[in-house]
N, C-alpha and C. Protein backbone atom coordinates (compact mmCIF):
# COMPACT_ATOMS: atom_id res chain seq x y z
N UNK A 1 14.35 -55.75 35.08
CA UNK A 1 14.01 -55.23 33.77
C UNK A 1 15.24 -54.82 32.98
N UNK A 2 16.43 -54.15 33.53
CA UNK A 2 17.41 -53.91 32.99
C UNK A 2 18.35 -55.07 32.58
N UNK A 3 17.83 -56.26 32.93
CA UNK A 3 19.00 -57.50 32.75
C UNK A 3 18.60 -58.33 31.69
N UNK A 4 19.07 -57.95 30.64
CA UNK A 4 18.93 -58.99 29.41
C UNK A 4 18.69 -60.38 29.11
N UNK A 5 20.51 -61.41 29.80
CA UNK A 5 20.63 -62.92 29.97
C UNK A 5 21.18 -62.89 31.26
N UNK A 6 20.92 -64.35 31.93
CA UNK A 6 21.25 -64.25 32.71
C UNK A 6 22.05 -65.88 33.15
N UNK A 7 23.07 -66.23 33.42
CA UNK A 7 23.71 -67.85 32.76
C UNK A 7 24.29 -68.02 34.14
N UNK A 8 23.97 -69.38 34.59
CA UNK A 8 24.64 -70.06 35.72
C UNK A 8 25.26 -71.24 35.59
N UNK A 9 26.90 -71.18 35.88
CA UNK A 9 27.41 -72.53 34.96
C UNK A 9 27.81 -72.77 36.47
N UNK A 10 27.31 -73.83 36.35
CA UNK A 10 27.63 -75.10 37.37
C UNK A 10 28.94 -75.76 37.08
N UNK A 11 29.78 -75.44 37.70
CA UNK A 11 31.15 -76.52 37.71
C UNK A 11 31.36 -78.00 38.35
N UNK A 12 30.27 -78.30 38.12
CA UNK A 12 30.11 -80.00 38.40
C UNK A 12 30.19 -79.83 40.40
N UNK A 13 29.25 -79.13 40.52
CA UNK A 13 29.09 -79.16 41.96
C UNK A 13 28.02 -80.28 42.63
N UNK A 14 28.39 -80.28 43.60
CA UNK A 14 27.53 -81.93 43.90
C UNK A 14 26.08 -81.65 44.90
N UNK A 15 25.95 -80.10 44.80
CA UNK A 15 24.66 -79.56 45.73
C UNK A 15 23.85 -79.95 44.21
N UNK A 16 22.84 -79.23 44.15
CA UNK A 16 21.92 -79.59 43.41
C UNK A 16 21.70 -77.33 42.74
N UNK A 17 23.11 -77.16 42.51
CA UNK A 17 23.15 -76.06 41.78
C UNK A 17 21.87 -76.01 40.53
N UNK A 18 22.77 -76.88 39.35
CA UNK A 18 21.83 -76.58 38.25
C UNK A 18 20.23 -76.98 38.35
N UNK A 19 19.71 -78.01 39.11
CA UNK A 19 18.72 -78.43 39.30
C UNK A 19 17.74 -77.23 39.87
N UNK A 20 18.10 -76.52 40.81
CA UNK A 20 17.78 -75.11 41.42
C UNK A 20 17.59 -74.17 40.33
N UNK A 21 18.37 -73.99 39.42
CA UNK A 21 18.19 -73.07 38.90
C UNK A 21 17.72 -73.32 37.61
N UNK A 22 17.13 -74.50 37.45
CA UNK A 22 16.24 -75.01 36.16
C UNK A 22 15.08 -74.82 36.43
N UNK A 23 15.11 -74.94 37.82
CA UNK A 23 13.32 -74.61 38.24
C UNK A 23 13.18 -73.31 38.31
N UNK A 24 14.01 -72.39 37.97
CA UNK A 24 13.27 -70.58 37.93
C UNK A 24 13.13 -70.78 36.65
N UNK A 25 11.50 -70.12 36.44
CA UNK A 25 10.91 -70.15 34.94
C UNK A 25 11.37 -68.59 34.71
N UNK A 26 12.36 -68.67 34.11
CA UNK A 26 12.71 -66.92 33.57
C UNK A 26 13.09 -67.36 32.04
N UNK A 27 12.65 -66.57 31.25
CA UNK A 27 12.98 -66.73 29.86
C UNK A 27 14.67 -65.92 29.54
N UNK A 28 15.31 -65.72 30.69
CA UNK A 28 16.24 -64.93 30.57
C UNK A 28 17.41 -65.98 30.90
N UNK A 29 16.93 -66.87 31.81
CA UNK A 29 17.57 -67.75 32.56
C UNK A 29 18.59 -69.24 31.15
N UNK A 30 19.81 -69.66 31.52
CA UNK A 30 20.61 -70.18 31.17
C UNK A 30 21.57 -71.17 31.66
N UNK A 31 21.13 -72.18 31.64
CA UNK A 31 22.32 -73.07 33.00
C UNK A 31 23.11 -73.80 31.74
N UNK A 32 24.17 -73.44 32.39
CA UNK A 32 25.19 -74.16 31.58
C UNK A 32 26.17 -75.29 32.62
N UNK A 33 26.55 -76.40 32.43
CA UNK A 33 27.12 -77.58 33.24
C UNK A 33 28.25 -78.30 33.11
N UNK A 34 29.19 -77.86 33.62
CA UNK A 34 30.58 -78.77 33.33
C UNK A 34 30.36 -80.24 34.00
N UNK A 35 30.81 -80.57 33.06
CA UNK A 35 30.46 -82.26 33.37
C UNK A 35 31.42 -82.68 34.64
N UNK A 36 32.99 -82.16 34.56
CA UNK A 36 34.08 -82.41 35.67
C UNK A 36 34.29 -81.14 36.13
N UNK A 37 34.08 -80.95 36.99
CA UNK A 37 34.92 -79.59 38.48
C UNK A 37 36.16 -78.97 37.38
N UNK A 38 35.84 -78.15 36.78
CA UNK A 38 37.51 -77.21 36.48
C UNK A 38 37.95 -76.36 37.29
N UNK A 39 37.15 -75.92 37.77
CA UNK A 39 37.65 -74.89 39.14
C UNK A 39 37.00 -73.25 38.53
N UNK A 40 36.53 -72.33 39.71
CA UNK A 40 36.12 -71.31 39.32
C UNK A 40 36.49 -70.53 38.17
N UNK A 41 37.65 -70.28 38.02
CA UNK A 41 37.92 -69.66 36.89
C UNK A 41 37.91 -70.17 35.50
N UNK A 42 37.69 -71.69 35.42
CA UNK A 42 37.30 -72.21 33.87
C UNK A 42 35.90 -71.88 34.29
N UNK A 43 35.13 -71.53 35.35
CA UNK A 43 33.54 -71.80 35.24
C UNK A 43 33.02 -70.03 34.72
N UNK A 44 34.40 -69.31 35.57
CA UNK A 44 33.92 -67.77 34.66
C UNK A 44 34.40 -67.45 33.56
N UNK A 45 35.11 -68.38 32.85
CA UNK A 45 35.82 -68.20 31.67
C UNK A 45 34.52 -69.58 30.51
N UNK A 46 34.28 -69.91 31.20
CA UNK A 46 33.01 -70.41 30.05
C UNK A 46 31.58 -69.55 30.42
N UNK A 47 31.04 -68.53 31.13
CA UNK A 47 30.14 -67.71 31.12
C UNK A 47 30.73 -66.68 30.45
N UNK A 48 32.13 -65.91 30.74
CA UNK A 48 31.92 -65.36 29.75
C UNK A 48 32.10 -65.17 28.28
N UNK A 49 32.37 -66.60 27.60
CA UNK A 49 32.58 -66.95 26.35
C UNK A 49 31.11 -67.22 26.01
N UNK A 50 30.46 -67.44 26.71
CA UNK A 50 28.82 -67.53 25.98
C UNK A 50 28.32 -65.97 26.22
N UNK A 51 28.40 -65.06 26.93
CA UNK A 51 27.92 -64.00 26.91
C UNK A 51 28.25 -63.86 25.58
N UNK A 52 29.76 -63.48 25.31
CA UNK A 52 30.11 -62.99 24.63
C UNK A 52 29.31 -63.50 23.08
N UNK A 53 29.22 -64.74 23.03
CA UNK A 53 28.09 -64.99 21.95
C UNK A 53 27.09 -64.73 21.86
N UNK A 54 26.47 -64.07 22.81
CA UNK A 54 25.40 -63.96 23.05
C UNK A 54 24.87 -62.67 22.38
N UNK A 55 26.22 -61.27 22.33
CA UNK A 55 25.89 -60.27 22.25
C UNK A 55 26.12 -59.77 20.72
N UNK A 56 25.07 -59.01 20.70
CA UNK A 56 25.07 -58.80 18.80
C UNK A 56 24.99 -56.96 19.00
N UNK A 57 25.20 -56.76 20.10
CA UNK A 57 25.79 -54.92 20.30
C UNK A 57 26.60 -55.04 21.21
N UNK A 58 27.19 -53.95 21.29
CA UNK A 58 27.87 -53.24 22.70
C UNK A 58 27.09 -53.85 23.82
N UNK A 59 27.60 -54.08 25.22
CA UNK A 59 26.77 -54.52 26.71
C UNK A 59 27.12 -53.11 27.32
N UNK A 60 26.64 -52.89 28.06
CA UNK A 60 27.15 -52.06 28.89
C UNK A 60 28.06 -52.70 30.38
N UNK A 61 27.42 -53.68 30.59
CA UNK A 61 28.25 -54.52 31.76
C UNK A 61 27.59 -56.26 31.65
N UNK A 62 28.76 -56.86 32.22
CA UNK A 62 28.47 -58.24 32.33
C UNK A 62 29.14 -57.93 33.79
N UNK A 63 28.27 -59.33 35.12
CA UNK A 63 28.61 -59.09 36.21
C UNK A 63 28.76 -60.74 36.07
N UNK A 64 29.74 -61.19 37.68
CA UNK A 64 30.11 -62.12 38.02
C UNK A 64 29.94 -62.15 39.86
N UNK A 65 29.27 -63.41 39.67
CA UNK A 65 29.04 -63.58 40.98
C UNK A 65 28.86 -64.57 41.20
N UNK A 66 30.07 -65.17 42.33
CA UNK A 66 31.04 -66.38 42.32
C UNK A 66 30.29 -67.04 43.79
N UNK A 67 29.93 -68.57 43.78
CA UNK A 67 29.27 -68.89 44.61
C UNK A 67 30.06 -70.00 45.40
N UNK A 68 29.54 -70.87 46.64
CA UNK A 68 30.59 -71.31 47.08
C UNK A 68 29.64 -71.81 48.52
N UNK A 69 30.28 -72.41 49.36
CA UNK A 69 30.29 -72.91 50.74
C UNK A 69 30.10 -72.40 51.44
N UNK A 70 29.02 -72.20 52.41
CA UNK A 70 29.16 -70.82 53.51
C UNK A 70 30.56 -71.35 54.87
């Protein structure tokens, strides 16, 4: 309830990331998709350039949570 948007940018990963997360019906939900692998930090540096558009007040927090290979 406290979470406004919520955006998962896929850095051209070859699991079936964005596909997963197209199927949660959340009206909050946002997949965004790099077409080529830039590497984690272009993938949190394009989430948070869309937050940042996103917001038309103050946030109180934007979180990051970086996914990967077990």
């Amino acid at each position: 309830a406290c979470v406004d948007h919520i955006l998962v940018v896929d850095d051209a990963s070859r699991d079936e990331t964005s596909v997963r997360a197209c199927a949660v019906r959340d009206p909050r939900l946002e997949v965004i998709v790099h077409e080529k692998n830039l590497g984690v930090g272009a993938a949190i540096v394009t989430g948070y350039r869309r937050a940042m558009q996103l917001t038309r007040q103050p946030r109180d927090v934007f979180v990051v949570m970086a996914g990967g290979y077990p």
